[in-house]
PDB file of N, CA and C in Angstrom:
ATOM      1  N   UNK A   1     -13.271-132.513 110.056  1.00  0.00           N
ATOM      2  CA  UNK A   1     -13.697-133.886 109.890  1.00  0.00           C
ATOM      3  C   UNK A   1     -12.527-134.817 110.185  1.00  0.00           C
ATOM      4  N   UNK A   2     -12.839-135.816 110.688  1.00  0.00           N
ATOM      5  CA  UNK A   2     -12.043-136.927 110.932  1.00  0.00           C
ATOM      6  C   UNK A   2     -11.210-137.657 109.843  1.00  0.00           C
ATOM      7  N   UNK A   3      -9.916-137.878 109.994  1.00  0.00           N
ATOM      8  CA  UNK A   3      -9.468-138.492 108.995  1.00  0.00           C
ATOM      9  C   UNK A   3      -9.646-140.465 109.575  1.00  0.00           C
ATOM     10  N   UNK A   4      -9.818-140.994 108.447  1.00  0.00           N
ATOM     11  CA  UNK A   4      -9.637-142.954 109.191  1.00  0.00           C
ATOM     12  C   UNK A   4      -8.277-143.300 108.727  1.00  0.00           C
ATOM     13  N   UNK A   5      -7.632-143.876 109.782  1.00  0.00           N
ATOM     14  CA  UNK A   5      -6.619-144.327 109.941  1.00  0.00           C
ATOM     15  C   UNK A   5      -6.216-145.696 109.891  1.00  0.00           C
ATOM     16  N   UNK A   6      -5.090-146.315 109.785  1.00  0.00           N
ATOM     17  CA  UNK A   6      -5.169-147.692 110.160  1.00  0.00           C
ATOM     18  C   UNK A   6      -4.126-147.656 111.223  1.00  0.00           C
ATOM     19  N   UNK A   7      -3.906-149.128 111.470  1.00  0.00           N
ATOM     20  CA  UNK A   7      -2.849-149.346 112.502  1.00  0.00           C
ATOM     21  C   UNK A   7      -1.775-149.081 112.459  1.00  0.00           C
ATOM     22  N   UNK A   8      -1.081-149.460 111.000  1.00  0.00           N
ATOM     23  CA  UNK A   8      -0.092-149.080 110.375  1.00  0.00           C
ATOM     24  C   UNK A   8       0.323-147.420 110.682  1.00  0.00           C
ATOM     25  N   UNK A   9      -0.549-146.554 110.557  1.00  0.00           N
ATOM     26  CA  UNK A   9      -0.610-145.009 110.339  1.00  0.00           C
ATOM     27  C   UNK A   9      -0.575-144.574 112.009  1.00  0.00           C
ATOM     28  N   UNK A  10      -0.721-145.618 113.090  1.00  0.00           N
ATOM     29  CA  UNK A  10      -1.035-144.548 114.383  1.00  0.00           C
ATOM     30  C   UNK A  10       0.249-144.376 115.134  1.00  0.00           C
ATOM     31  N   UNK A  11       1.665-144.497 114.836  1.00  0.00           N
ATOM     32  CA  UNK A  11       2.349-143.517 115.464  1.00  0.00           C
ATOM     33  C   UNK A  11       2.726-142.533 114.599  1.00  0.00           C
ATOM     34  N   UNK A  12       2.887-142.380 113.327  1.00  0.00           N
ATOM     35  CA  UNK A  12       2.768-141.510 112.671  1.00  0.00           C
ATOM     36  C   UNK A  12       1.952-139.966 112.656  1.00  0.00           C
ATOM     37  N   UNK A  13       0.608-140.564 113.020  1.00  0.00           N
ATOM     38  CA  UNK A  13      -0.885-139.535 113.033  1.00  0.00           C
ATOM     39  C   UNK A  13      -1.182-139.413 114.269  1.00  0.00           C
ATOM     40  N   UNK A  14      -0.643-140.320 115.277  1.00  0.00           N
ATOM     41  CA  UNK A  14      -1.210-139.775 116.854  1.00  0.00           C
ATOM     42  C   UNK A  14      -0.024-139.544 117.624  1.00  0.00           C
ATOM     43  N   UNK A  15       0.809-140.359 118.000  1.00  0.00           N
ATOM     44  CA  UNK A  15       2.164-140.317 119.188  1.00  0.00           C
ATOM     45  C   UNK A  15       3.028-139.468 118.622  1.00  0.00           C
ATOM     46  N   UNK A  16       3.252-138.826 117.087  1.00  0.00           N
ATOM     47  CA  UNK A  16       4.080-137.954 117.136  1.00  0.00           C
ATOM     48  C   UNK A  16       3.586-136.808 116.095  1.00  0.00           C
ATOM     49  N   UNK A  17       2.424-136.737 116.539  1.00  0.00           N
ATOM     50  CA  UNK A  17       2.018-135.073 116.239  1.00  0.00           C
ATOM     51  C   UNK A  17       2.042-134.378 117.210  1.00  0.00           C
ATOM     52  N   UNK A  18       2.142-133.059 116.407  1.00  0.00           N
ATOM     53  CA  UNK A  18       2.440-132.089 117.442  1.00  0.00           C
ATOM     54  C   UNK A  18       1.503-131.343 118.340  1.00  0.00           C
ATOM     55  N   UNK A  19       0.126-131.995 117.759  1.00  0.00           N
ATOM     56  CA  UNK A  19      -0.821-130.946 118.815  1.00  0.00           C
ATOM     57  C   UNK A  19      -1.854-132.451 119.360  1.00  0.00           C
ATOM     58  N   UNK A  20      -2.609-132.370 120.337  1.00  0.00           N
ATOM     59  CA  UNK A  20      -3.175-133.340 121.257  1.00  0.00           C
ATOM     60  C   UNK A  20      -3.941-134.057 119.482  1.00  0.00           C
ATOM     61  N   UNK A  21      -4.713-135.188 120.241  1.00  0.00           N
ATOM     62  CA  UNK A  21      -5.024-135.929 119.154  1.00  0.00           C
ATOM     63  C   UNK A  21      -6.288-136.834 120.111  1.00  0.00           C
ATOM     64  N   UNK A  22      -7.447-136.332 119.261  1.00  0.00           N
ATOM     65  CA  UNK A  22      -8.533-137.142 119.723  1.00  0.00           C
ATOM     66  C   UNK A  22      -8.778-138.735 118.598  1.00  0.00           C
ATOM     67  N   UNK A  23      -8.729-139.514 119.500  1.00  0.00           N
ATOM     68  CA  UNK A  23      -8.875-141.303 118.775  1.00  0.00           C
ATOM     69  C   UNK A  23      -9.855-141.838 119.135  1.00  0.00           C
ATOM     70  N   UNK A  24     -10.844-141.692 117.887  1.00  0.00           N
ATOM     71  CA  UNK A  24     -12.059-142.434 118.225  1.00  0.00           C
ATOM     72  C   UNK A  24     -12.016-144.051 117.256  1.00  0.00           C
ATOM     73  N   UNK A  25     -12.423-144.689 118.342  1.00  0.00           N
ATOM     74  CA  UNK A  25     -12.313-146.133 117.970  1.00  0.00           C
ATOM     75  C   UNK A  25     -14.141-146.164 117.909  1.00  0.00           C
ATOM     76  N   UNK A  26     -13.989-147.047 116.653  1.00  0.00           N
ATOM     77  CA  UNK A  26     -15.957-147.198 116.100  1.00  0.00           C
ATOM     78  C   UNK A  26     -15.803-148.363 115.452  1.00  0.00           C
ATOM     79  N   UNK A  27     -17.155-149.136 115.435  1.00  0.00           N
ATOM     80  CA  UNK A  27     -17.438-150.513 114.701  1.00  0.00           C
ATOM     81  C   UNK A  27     -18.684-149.570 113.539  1.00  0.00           C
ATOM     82  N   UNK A  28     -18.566-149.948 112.411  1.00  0.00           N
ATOM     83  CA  UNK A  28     -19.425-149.901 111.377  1.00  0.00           C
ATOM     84  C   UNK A  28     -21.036-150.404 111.782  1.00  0.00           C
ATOM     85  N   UNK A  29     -21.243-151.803 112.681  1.00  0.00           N
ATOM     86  CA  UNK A  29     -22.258-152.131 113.093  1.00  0.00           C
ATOM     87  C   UNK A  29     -22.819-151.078 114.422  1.00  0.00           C
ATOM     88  N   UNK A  30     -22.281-150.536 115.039  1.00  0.00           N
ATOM     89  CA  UNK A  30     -22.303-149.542 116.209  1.00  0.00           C
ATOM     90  C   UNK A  30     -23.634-148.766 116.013  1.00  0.00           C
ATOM     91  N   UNK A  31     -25.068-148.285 116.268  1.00  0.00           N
ATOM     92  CA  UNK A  31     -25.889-147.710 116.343  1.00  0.00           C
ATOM     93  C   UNK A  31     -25.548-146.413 116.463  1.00  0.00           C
ATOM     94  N   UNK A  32     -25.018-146.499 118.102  1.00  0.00           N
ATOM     95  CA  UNK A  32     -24.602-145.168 119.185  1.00  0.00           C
ATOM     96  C   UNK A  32     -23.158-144.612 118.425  1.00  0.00           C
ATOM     97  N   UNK A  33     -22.495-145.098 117.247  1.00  0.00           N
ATOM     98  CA  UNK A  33     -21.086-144.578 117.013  1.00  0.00           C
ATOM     99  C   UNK A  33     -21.280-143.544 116.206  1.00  0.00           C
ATOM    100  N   UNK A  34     -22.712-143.929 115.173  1.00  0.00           N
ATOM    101  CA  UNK A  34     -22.513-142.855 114.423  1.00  0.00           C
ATOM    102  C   UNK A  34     -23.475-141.486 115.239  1.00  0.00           C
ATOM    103  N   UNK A  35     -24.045-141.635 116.331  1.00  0.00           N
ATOM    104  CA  UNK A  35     -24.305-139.851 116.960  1.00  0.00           C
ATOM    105  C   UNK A  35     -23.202-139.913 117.464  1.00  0.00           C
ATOM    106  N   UNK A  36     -22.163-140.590 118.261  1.00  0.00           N
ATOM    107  CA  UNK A  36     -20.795-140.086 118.609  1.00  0.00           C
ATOM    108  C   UNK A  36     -20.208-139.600 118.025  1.00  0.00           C
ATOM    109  N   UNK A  37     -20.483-140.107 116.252  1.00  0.00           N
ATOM    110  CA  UNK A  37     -18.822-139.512 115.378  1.00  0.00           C
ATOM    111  C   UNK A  37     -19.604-137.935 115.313  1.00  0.00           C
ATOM    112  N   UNK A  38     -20.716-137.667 115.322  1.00  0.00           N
ATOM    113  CA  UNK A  38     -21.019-136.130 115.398  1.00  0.00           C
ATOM    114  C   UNK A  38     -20.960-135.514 116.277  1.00  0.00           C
ATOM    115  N   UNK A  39     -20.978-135.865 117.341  1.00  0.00           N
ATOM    116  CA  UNK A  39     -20.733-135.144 118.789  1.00  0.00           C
ATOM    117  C   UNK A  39     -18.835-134.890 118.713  1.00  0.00           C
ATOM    118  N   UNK A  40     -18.181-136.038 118.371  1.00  0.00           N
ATOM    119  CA  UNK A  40     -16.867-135.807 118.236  1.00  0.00           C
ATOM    120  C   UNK A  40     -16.793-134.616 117.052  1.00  0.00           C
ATOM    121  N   UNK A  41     -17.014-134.587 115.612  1.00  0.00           N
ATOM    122  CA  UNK A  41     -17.085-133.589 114.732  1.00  0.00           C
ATOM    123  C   UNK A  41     -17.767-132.283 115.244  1.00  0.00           C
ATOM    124  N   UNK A  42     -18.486-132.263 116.072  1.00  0.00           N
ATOM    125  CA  UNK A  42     -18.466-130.813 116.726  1.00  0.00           C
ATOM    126  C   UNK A  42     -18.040-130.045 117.906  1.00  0.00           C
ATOM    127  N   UNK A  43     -17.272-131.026 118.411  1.00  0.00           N
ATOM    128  CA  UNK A  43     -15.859-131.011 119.252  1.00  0.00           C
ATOM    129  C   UNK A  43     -15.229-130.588 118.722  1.00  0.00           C
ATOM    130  N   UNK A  44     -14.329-131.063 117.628  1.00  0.00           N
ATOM    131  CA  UNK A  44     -13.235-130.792 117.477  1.00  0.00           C
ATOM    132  C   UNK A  44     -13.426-129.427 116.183  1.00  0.00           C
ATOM    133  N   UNK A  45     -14.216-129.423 115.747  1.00  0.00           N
ATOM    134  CA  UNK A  45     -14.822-128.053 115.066  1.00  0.00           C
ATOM    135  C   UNK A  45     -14.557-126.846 116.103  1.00  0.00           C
ATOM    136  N   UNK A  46     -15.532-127.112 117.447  1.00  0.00           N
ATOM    137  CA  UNK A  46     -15.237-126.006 117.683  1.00  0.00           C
ATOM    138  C   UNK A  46     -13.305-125.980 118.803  1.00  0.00           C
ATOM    139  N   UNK A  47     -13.237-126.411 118.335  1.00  0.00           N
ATOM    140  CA  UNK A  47     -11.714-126.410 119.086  1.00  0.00           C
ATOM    141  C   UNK A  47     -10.566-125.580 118.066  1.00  0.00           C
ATOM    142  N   UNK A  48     -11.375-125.584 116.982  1.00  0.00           N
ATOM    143  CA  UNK A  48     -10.460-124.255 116.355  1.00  0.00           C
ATOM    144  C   UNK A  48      -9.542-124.934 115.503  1.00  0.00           C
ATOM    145  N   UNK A  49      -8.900-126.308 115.250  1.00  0.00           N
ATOM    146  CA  UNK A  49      -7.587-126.089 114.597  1.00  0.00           C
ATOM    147  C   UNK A  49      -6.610-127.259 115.717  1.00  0.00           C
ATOM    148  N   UNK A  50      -7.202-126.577 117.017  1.00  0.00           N
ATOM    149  CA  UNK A  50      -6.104-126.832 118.156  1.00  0.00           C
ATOM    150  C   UNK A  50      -6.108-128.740 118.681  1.00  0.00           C
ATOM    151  N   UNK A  51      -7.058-129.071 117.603  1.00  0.00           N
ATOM    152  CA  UNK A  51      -7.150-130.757 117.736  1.00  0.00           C
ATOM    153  C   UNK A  51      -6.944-131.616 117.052  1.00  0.00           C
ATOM    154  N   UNK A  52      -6.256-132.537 116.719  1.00  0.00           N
ATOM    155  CA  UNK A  52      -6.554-133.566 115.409  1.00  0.00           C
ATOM    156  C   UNK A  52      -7.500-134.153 116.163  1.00  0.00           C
ATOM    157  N   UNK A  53      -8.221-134.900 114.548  1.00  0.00           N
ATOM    158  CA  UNK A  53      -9.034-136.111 115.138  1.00  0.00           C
ATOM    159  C   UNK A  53      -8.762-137.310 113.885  1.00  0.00           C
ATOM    160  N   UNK A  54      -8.508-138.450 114.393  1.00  0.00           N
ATOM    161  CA  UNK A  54      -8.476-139.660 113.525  1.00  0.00           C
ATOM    162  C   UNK A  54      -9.688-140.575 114.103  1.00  0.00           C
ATOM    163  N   UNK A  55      -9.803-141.548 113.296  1.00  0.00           N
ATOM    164  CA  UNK A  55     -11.047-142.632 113.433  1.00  0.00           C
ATOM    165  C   UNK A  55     -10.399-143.813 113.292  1.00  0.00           C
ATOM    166  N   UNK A  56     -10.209-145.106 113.986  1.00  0.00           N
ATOM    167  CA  UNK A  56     -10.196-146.339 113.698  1.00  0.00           C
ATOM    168  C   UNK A  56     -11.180-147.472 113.975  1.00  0.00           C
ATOM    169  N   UNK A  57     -11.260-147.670 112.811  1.00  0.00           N
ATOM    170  CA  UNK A  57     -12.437-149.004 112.677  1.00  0.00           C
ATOM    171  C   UNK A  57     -11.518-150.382 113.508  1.00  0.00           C
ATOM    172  N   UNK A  58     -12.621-150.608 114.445  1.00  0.00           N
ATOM    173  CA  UNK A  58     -11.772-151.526 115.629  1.00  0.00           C
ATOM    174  C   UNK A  58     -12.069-153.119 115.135  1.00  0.00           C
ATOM    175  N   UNK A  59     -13.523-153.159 114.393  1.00  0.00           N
ATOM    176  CA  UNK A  59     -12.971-154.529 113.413  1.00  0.00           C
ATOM    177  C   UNK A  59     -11.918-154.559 112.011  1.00  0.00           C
ATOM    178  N   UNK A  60     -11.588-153.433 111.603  1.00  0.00           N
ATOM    179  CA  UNK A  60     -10.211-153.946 110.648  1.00  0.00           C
ATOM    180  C   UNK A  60      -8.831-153.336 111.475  1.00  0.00           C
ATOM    181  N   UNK A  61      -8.890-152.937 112.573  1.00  0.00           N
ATOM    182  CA  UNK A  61      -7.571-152.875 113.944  1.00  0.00           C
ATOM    183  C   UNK A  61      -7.805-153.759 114.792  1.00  0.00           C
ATOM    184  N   UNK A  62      -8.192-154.628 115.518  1.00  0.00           N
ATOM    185  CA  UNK A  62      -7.707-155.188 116.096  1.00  0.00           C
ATOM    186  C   UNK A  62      -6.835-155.244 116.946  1.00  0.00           C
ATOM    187  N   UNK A  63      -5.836-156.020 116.198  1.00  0.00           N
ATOM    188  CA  UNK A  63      -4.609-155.926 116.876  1.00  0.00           C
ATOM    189  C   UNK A  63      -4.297-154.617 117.945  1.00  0.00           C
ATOM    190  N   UNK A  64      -4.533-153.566 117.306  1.00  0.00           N
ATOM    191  CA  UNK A  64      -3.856-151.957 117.633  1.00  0.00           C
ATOM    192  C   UNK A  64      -5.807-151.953 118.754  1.00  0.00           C
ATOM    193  N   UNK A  65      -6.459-152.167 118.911  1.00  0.00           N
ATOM    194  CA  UNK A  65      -7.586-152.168 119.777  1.00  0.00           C
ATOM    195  C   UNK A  65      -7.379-152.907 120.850  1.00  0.00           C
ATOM    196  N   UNK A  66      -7.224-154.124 120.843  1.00  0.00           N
ATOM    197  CA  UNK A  66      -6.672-155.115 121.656  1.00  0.00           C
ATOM    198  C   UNK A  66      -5.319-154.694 122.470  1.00  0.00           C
ATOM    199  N   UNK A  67      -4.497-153.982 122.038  1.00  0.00           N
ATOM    200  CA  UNK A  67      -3.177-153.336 122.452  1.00  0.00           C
ATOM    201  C   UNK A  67      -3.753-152.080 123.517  1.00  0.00           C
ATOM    202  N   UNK A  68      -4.545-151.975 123.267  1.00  0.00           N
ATOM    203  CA  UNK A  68      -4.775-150.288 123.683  1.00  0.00           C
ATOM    204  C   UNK A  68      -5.552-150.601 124.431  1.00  0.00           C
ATOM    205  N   UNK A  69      -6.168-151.768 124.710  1.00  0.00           N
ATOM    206  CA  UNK A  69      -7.573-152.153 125.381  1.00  0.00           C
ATOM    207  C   UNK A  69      -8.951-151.456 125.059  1.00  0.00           C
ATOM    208  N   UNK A  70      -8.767-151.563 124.036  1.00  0.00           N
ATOM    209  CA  UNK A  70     -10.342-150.901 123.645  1.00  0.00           C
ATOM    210  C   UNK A  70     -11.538-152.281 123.798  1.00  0.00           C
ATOM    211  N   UNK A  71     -12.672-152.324 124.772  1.00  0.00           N
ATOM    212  CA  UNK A  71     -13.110-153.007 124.768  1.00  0.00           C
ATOM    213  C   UNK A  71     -15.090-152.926 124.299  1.00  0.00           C
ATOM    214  N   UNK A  72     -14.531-151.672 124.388  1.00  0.00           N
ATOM    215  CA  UNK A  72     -15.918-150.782 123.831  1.00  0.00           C
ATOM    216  C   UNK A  72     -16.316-150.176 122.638  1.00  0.00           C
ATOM    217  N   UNK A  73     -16.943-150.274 121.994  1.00  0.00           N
ATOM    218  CA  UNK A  73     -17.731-148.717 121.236  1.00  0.00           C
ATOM    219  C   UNK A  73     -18.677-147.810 121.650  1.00  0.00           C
ATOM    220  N   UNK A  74     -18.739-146.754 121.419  1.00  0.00           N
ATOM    221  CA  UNK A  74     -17.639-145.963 121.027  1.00  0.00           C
ATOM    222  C   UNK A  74     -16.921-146.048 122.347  1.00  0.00           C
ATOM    223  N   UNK A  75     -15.189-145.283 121.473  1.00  0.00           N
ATOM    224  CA  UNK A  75     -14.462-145.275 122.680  1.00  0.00           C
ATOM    225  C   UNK A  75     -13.746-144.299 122.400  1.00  0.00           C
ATOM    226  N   UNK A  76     -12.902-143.140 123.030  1.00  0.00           N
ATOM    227  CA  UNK A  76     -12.574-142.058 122.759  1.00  0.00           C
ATOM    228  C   UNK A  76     -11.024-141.998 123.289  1.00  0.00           C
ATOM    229  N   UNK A  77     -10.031-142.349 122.958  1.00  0.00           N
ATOM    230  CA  UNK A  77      -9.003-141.289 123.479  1.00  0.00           C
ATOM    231  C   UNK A  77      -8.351-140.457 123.490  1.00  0.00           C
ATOM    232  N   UNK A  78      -7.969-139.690 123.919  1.00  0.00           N
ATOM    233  CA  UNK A  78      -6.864-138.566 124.066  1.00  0.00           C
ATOM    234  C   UNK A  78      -5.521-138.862 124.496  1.00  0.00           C
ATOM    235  N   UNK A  79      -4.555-138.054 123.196  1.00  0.00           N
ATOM    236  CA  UNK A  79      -3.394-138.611 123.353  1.00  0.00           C
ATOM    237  C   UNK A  79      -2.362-137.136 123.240  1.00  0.00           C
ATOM    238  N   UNK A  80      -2.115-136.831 124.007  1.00  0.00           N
ATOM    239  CA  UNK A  80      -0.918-135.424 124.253  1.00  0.00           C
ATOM    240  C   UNK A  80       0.807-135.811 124.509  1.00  0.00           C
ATOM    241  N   UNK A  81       1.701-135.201 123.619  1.00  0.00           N
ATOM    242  CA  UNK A  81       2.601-135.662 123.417  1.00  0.00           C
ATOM    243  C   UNK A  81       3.355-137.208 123.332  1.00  0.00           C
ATOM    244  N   UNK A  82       2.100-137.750 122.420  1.00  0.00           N
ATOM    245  CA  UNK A  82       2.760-139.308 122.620  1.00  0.00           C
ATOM    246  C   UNK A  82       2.082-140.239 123.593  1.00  0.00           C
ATOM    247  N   UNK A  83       1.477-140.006 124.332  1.00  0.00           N
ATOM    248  CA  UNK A  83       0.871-140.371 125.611  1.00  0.00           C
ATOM    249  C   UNK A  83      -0.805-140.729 125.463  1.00  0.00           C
ATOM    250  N   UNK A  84      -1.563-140.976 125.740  1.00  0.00           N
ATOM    251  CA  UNK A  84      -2.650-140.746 126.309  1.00  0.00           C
ATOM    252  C   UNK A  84      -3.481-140.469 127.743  1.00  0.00           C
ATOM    253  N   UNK A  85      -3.722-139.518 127.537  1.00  0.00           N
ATOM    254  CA  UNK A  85      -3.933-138.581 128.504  1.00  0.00           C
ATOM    255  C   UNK A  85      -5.722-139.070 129.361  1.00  0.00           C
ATOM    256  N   UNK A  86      -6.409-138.930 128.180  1.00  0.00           N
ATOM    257  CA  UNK A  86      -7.504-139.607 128.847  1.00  0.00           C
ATOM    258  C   UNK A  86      -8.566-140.315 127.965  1.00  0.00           C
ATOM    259  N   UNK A  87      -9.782-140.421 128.354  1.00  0.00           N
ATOM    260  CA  UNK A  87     -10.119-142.137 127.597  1.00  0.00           C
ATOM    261  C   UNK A  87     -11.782-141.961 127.952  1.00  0.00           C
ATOM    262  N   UNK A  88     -12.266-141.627 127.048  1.00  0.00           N
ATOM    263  CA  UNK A  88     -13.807-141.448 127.194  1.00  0.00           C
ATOM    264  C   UNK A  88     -14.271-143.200 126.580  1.00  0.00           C
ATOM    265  N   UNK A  89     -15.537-144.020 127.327  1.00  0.00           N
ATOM    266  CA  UNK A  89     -15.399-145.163 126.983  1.00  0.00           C
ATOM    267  C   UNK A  89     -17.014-145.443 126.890  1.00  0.00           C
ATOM    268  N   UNK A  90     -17.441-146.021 125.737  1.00  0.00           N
ATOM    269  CA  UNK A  90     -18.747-146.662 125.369  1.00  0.00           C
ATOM    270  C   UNK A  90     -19.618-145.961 125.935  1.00  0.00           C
ATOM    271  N   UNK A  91     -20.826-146.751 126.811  1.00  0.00           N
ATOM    272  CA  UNK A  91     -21.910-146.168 127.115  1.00  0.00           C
ATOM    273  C   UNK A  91     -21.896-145.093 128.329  1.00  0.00           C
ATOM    274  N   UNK A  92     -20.262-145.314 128.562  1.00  0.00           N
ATOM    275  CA  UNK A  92     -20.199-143.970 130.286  1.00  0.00           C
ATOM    276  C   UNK A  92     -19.614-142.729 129.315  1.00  0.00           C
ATOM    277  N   UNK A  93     -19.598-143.008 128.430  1.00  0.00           N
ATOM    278  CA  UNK A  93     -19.242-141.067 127.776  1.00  0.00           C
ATOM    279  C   UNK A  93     -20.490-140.552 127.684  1.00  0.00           C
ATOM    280  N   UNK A  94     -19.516-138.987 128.379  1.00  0.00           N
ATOM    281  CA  UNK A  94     -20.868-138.340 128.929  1.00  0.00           C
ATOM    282  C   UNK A  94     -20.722-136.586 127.799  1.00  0.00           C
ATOM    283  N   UNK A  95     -21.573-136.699 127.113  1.00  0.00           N
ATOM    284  CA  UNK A  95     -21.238-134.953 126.548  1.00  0.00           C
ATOM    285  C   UNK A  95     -20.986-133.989 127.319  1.00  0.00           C
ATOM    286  N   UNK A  96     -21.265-133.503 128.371  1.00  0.00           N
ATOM    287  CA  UNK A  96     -21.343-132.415 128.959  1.00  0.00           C
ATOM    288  C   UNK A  96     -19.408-132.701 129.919  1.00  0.00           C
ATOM    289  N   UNK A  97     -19.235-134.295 130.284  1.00  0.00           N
ATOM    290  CA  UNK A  97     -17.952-133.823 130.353  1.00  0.00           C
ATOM    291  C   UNK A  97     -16.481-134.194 129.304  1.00  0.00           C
ATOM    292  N   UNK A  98     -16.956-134.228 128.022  1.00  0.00           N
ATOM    293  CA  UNK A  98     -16.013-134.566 127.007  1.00  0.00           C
ATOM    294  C   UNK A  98     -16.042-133.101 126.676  1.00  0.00           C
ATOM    295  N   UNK A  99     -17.204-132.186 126.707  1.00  0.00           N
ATOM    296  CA  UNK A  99     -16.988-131.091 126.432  1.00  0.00           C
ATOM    297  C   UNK A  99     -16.322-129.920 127.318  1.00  0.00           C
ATOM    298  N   UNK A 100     -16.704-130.166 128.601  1.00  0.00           N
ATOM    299  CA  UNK A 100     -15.413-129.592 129.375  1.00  0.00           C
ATOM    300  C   UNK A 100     -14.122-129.767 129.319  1.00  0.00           C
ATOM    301  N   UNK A 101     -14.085-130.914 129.270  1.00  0.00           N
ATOM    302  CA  UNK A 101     -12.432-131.254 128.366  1.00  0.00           C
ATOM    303  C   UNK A 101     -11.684-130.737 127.768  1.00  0.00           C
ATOM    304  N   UNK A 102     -12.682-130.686 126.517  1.00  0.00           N
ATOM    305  CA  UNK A 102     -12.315-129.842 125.621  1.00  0.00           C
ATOM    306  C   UNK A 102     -12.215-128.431 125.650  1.00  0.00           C
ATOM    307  N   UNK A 103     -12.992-127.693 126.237  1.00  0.00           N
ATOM    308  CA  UNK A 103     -12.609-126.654 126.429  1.00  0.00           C
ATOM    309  C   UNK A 103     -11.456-125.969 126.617  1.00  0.00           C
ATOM    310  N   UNK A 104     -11.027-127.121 128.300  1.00  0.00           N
ATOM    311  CA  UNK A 104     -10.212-127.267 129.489  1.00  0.00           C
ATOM    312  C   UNK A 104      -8.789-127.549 127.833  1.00  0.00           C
ATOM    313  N   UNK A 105      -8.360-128.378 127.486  1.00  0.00           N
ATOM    314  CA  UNK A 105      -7.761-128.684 126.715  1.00  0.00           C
ATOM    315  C   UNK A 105      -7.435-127.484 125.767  1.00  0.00           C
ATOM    316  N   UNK A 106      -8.177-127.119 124.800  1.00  0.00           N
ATOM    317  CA  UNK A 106      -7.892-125.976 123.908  1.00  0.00           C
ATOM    318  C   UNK A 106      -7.909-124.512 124.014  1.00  0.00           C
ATOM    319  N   UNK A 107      -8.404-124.367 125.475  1.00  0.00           N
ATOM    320  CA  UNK A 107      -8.291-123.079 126.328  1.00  0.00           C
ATOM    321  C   UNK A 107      -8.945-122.291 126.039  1.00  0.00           C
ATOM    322  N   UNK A 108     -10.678-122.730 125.162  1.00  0.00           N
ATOM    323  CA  UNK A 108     -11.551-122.190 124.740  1.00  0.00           C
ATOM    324  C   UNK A 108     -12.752-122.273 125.930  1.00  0.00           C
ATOM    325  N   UNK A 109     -12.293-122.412 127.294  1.00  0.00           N
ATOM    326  CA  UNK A 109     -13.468-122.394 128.178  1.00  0.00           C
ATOM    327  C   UNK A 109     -13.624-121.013 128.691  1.00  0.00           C
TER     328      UNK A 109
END
């Protein structure tokens, strides 16, 4: 399960952990966020271990949304050593390739 984060907490919990880090950005009003936050929770379930996942609520971030350009919900990124690597976004995330990803990523394909 996802831990929620704040702004304060994201280089701490994402840019300098040690294993990749999935960042899902969600609005509370969001319809489509909450089947995302389950599609993400059974992602990273089956990824074994080999994923964090944090959650930030993009109306109490802001700032840290606006920085990152999050202009969507849901919005997904991936962040590997500090970086972000790639960026699943609102209504173009697609399951079938967030889940290759993942696979591709945790070397469970």
């Amino acid at each position: 399960m996802g831990i929620d984060i704040s702004e304060n907490q994201f280089i701490e919990e994402v840019v300098q952990s040690d294993r990749p880090v999935l960042v899902y950005f969600h609005l509370p009003s969001c319809a489509k966020c909450g089947t995302w936050n389950n599609v993400a929770e059974g992602l990273i379930k089956d990824s074994e271990g080999k994923v964090k996942w944090v959650k930030l609520n993009v109306a109490n971030n802001q700032g840290l949304a606006k920085k990152l350009n999050i202009l969507s919900a849901p919005s997904f990124l991936v962040y590997r050593e500090g970086a972000e690597v790639e960026r699943f976004v609102g209504d173009r995330v697609n399951y079938e390739e967030m889940f290759l990803y993942f696979q591709n990523l945790t070397g469970t394909a």
